[in-house]
N, C-alpha and C. Protein backbone atom coordinates (compact mmCIF):
# COMPACT_ATOMS: atom_id res chain seq x y z
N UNK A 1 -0.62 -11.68 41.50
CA UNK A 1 -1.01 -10.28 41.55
C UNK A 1 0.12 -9.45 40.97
N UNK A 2 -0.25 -8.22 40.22
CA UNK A 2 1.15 -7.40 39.74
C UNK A 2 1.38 -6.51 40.44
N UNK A 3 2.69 -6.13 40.36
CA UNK A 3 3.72 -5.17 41.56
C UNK A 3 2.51 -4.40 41.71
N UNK A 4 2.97 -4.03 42.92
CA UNK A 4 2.27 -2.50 43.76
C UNK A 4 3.28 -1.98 44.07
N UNK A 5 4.02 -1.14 42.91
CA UNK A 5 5.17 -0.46 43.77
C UNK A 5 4.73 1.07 44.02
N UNK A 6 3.61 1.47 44.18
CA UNK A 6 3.18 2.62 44.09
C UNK A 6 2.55 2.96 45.39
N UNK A 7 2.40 1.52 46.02
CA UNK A 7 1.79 1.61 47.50
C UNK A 7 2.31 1.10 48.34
N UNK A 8 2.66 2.31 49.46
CA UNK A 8 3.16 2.33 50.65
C UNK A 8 3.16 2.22 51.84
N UNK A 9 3.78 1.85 52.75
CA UNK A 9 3.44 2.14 54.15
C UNK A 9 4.81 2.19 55.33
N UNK A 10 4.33 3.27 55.89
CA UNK A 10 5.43 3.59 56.55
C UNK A 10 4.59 4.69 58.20
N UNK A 11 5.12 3.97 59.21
CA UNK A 11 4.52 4.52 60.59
C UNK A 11 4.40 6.12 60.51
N UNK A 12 5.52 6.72 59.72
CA UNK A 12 4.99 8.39 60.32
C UNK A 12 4.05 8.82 59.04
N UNK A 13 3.64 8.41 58.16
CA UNK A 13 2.85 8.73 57.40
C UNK A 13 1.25 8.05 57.37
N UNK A 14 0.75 9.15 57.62
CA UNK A 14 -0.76 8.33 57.83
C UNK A 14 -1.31 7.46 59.00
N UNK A 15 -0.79 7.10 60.15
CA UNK A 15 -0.46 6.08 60.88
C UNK A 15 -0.19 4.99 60.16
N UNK A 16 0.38 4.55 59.16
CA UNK A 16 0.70 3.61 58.60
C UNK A 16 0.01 2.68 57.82
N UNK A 17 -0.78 3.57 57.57
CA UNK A 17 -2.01 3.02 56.14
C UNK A 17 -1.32 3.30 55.03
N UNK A 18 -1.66 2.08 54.06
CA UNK A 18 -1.32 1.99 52.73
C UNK A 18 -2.21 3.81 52.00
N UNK A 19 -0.46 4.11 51.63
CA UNK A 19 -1.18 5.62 51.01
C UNK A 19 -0.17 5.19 49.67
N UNK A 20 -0.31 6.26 48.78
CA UNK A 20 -0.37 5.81 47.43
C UNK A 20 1.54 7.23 47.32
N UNK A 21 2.19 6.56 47.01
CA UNK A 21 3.61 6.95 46.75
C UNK A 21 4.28 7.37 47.94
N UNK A 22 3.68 7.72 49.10
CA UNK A 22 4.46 7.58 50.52
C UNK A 22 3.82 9.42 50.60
N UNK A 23 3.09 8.93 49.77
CA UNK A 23 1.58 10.96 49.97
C UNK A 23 0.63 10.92 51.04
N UNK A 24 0.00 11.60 51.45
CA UNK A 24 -1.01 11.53 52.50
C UNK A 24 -2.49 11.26 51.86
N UNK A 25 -1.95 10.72 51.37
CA UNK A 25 -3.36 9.83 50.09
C UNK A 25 -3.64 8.70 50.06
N UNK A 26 -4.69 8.03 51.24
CA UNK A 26 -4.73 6.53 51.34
C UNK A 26 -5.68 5.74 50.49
N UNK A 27 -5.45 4.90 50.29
CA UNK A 27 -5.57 3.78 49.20
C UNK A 27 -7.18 3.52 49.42
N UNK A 28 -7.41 3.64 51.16
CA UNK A 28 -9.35 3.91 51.30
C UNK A 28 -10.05 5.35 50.87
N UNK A 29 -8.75 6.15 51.00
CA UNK A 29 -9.70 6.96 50.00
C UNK A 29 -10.00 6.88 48.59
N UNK A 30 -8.80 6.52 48.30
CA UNK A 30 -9.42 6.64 46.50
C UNK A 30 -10.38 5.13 46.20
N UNK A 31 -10.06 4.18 46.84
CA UNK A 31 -11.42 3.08 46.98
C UNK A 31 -12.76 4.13 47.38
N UNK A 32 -13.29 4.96 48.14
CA UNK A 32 -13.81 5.08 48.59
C UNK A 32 -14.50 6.28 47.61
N UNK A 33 -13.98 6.49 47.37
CA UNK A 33 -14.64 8.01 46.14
C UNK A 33 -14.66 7.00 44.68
N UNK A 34 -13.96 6.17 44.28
CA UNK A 34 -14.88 5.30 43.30
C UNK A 34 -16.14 4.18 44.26
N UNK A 35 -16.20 4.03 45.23
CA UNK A 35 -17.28 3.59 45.76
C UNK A 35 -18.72 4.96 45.79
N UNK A 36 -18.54 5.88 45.75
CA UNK A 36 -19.09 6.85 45.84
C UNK A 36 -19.68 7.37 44.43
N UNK A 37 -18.77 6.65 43.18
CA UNK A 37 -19.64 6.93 42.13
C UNK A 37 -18.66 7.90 41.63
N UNK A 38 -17.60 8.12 42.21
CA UNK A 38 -16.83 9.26 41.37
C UNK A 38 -15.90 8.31 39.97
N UNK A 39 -15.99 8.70 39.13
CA UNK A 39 -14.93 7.80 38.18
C UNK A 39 -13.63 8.17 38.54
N UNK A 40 -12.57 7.59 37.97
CA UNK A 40 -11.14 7.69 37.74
C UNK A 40 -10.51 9.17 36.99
N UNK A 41 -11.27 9.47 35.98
CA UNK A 41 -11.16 10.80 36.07
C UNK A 41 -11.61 12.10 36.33
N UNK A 42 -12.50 12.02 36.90
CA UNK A 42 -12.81 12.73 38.12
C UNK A 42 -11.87 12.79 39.65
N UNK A 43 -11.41 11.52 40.08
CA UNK A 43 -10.55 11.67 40.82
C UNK A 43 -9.15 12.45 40.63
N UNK A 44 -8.69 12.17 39.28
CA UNK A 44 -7.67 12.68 38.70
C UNK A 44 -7.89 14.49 38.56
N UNK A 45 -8.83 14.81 38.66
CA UNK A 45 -8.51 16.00 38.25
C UNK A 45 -8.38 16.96 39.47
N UNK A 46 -9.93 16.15 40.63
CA UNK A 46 -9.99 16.98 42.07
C UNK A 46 -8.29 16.28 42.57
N UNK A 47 -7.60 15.69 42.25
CA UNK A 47 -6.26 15.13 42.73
C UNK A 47 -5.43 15.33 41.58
N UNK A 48 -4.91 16.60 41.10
CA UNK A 48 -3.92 16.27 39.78
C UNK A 48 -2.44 15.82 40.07
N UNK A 49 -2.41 15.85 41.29
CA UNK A 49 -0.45 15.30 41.80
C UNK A 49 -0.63 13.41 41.43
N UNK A 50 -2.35 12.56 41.66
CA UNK A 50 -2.50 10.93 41.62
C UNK A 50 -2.22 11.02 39.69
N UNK A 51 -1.72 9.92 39.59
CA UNK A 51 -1.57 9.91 38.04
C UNK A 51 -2.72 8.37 38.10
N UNK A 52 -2.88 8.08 36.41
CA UNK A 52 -4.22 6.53 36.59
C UNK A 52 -3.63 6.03 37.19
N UNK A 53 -1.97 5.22 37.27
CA UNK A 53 -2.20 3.65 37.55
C UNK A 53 -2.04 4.11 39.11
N UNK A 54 -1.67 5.04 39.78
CA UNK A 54 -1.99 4.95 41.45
C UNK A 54 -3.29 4.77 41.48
N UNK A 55 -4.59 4.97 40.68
CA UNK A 55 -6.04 4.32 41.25
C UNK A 55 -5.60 3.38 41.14
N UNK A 56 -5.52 2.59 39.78
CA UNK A 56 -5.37 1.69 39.32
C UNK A 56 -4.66 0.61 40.80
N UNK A 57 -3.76 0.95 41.03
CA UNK A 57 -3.01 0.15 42.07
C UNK A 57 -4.02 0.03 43.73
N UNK A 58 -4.48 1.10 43.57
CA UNK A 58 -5.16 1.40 44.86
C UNK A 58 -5.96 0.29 44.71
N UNK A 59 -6.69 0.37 43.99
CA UNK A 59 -7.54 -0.80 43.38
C UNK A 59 -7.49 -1.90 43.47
N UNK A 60 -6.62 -2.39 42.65
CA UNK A 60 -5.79 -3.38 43.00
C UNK A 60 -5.40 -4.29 44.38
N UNK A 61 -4.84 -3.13 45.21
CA UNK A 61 -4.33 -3.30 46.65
C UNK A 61 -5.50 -3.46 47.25
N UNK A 62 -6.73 -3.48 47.41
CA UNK A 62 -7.47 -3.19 47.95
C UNK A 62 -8.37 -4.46 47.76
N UNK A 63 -8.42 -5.16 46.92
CA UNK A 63 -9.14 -6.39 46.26
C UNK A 63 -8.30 -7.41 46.64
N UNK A 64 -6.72 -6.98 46.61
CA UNK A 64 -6.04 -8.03 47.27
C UNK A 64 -6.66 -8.34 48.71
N UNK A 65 -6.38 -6.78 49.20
CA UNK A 65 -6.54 -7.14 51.06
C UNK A 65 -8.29 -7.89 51.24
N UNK A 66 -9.14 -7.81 50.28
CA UNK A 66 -10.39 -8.04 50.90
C UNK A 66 -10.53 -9.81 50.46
N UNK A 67 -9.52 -10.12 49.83
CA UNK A 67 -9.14 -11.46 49.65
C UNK A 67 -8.45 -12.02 50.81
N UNK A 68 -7.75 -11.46 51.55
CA UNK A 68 -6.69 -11.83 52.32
C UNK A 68 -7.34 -13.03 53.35
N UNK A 69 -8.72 -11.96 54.01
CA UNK A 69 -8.79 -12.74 54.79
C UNK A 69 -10.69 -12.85 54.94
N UNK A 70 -11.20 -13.14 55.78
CA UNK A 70 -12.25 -13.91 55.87
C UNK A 70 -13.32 -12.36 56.29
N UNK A 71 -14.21 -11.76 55.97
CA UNK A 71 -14.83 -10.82 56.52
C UNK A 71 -16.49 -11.44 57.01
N UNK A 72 -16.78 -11.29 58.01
CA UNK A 72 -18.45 -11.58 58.06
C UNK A 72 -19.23 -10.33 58.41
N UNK A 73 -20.55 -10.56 56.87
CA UNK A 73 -21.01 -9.53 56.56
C UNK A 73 -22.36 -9.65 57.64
N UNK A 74 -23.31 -8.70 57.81
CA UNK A 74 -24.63 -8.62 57.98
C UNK A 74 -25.34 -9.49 57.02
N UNK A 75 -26.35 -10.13 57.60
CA UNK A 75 -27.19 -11.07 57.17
C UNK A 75 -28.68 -10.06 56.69
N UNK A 76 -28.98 -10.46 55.48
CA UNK A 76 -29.57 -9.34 54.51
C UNK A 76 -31.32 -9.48 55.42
């Protein structure tokens, strides 16, 4: 996997959710507004302080963690 040096975590920020440069900007949100259909630049603009590769990383970080470990879904 390549560096994530863009994502953070630290107890007084956020309760200690991965947020994106040590901002009050967590890594489920910006997963969560491209789950929503918003593109990357669209995020960028309602957010002009996120630059791409913090989605980009969010992204990233986020595909890692759903690799990590074992999730059981609802049965269709």
């Amino acid at each position: 996997m390549g560096q994530l040096d863009r994502i953070t975590q630290q107890p007084a920020v956020m309760g200690g959710k991965a947020c994106i440069r040590g901002m009050r900007v967590t890594v489920s949100m910006v997963v969560s507004q491209i789950g929503a259909g918003h593109s990357v630049d669209e995020i960028l603009g309602d957010y002009p302080y996120l630059e791409r590769e913090d989605i980009m990383q969010a992204l990233r970080y986020a595909a890692w963690r759903a690799e990590e470990r074992e999730v059981v879904l609802a049965a269709a």
